[in-house]
N, C-alpha and C. Protein backbone atom coordinates (compact mmCIF):
# COMPACT_ATOMS: atom_id res chain seq x y z
N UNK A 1 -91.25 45.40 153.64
CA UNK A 1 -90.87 46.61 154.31
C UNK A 1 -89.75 46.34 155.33
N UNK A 2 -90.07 45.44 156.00
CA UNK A 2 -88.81 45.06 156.83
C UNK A 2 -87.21 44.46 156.54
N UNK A 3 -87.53 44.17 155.20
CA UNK A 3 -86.25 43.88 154.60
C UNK A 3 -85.61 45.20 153.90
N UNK A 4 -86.32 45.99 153.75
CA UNK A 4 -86.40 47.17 153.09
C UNK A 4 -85.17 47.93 154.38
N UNK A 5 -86.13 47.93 155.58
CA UNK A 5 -85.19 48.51 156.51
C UNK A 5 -84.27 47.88 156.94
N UNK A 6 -83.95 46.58 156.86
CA UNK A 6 -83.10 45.86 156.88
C UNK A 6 -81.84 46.71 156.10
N UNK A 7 -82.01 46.94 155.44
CA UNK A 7 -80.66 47.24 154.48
C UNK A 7 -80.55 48.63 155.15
N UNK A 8 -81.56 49.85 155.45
CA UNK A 8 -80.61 50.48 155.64
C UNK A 8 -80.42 50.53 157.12
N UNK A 9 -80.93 49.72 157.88
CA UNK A 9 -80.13 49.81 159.42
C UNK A 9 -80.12 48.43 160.15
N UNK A 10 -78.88 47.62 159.41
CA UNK A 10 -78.82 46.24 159.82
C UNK A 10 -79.00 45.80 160.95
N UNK A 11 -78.04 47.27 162.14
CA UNK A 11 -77.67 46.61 163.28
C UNK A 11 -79.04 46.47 163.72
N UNK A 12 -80.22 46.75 163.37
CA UNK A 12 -81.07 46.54 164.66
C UNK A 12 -81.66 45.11 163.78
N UNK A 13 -81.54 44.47 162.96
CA UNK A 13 -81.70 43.10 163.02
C UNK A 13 -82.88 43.03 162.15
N UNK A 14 -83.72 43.92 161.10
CA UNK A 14 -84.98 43.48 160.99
C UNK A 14 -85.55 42.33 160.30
N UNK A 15 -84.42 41.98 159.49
CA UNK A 15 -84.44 40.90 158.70
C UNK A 15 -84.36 39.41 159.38
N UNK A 16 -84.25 39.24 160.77
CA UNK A 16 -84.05 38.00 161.58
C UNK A 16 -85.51 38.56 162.28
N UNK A 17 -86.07 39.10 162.79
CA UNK A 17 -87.35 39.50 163.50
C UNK A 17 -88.14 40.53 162.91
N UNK A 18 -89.31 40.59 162.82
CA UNK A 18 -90.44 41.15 162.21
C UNK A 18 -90.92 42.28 163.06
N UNK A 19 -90.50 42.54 164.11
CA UNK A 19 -90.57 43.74 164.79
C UNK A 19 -90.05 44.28 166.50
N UNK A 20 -90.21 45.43 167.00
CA UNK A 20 -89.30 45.77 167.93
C UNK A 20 -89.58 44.78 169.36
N UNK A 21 -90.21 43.85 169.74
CA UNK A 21 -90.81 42.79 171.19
C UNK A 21 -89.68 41.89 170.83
N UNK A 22 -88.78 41.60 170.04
CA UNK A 22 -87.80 40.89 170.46
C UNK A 22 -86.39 41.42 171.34
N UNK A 23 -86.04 40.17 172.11
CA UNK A 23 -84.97 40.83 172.85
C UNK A 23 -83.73 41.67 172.02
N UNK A 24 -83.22 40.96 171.22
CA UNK A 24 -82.10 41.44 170.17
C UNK A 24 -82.60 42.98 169.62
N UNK A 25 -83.51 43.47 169.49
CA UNK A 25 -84.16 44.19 168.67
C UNK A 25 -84.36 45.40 169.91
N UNK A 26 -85.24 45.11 170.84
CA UNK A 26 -85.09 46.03 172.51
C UNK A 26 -83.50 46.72 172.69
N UNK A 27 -82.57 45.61 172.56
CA UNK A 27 -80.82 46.08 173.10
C UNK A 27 -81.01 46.88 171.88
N UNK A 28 -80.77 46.52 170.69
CA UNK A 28 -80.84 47.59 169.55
C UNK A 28 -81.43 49.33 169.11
N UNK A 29 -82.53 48.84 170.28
CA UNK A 29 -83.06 50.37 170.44
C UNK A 29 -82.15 51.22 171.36
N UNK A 30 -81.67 50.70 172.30
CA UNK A 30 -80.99 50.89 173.50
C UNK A 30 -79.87 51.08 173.22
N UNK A 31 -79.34 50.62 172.23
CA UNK A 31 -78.04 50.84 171.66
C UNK A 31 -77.92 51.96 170.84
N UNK A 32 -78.48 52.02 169.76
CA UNK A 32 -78.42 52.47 168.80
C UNK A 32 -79.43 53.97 168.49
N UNK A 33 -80.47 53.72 169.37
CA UNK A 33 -81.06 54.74 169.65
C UNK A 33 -83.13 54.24 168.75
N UNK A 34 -83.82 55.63 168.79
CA UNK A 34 -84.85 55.04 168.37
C UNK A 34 -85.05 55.53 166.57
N UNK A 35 -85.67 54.79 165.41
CA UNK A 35 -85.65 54.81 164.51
C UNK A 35 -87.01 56.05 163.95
N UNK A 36 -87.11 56.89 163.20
CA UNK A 36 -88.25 57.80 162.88
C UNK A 36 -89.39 57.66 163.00
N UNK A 37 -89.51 55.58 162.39
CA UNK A 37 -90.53 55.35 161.67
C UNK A 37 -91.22 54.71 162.68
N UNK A 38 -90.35 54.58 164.37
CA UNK A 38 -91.47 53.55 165.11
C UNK A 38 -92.66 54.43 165.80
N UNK A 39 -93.28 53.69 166.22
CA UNK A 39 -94.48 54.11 166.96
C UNK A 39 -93.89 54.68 168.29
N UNK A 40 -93.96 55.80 168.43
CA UNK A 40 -93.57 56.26 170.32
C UNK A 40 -94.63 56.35 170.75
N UNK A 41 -95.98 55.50 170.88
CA UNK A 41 -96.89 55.07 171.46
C UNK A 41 -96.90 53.68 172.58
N UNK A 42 -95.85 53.24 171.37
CA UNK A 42 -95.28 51.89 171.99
C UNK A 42 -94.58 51.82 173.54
N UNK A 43 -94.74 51.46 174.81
CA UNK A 43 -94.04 51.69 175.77
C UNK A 43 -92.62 51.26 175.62
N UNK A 44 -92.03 50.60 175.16
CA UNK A 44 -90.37 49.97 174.81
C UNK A 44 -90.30 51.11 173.97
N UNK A 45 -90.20 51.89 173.56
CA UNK A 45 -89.89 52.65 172.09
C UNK A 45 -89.72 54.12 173.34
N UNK A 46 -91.22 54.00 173.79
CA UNK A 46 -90.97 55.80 175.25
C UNK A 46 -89.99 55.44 175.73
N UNK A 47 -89.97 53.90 176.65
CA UNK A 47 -88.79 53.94 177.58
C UNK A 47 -87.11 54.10 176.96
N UNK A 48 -86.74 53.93 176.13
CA UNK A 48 -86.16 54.12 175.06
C UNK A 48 -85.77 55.05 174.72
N UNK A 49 -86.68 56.26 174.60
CA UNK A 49 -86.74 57.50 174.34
C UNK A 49 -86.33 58.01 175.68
N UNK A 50 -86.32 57.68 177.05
CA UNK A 50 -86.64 58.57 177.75
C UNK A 50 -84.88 58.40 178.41
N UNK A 51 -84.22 56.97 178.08
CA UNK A 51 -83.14 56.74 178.45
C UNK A 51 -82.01 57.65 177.41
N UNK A 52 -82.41 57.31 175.89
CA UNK A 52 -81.56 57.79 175.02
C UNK A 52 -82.36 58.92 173.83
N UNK A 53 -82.16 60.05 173.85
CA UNK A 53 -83.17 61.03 173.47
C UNK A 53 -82.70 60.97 171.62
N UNK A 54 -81.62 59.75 171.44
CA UNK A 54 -81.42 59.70 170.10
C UNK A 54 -82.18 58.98 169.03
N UNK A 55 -83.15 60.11 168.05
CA UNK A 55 -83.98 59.56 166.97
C UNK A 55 -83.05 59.49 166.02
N UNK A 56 -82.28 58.18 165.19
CA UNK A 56 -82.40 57.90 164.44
C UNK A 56 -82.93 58.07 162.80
N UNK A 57 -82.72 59.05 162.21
CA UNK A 57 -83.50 59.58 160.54
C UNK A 57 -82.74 58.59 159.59
C-alpha cells in the first residue's frame, strides 16, 4: 500500500518511510498539505490541518 501511494504522491516520500512520525514525511505534510487517506485523529496530521487547511484528494 505504501508503495502504491508512493507513485501517486512521491513528494511525501512513502517509499523511503512506512509512515507519517518521520521527520521528512512531517515537512511533507507541512508542505504539501494533508493526504485524504490519513488519520486526523493523529495529532501531527490536526496540527497540520490547523496550519494548512489543504486536503490533498
Amino acid at each position: 500500500m505504501m508503495y502504491e501511494l508512493d507513485k501517486l504522491h512521491p513528494e511525501y516520500g512513502f517509499a523511503s518511510h512506512k509512515g507519517y512520525p518521520t521527520k521528512q514525511h512531517l515537512e511533507a505534510i507541512n508542505k504539501y498539505g494533508v493526504l485524504e487517506n490519513y488519520r486526523f485523529s493523529y495529532k501531527p496530521v490536526q496540527e497540520a490541518c490547523k496550519k494548512n487547511k489543504n486536503v490533498v484528494q
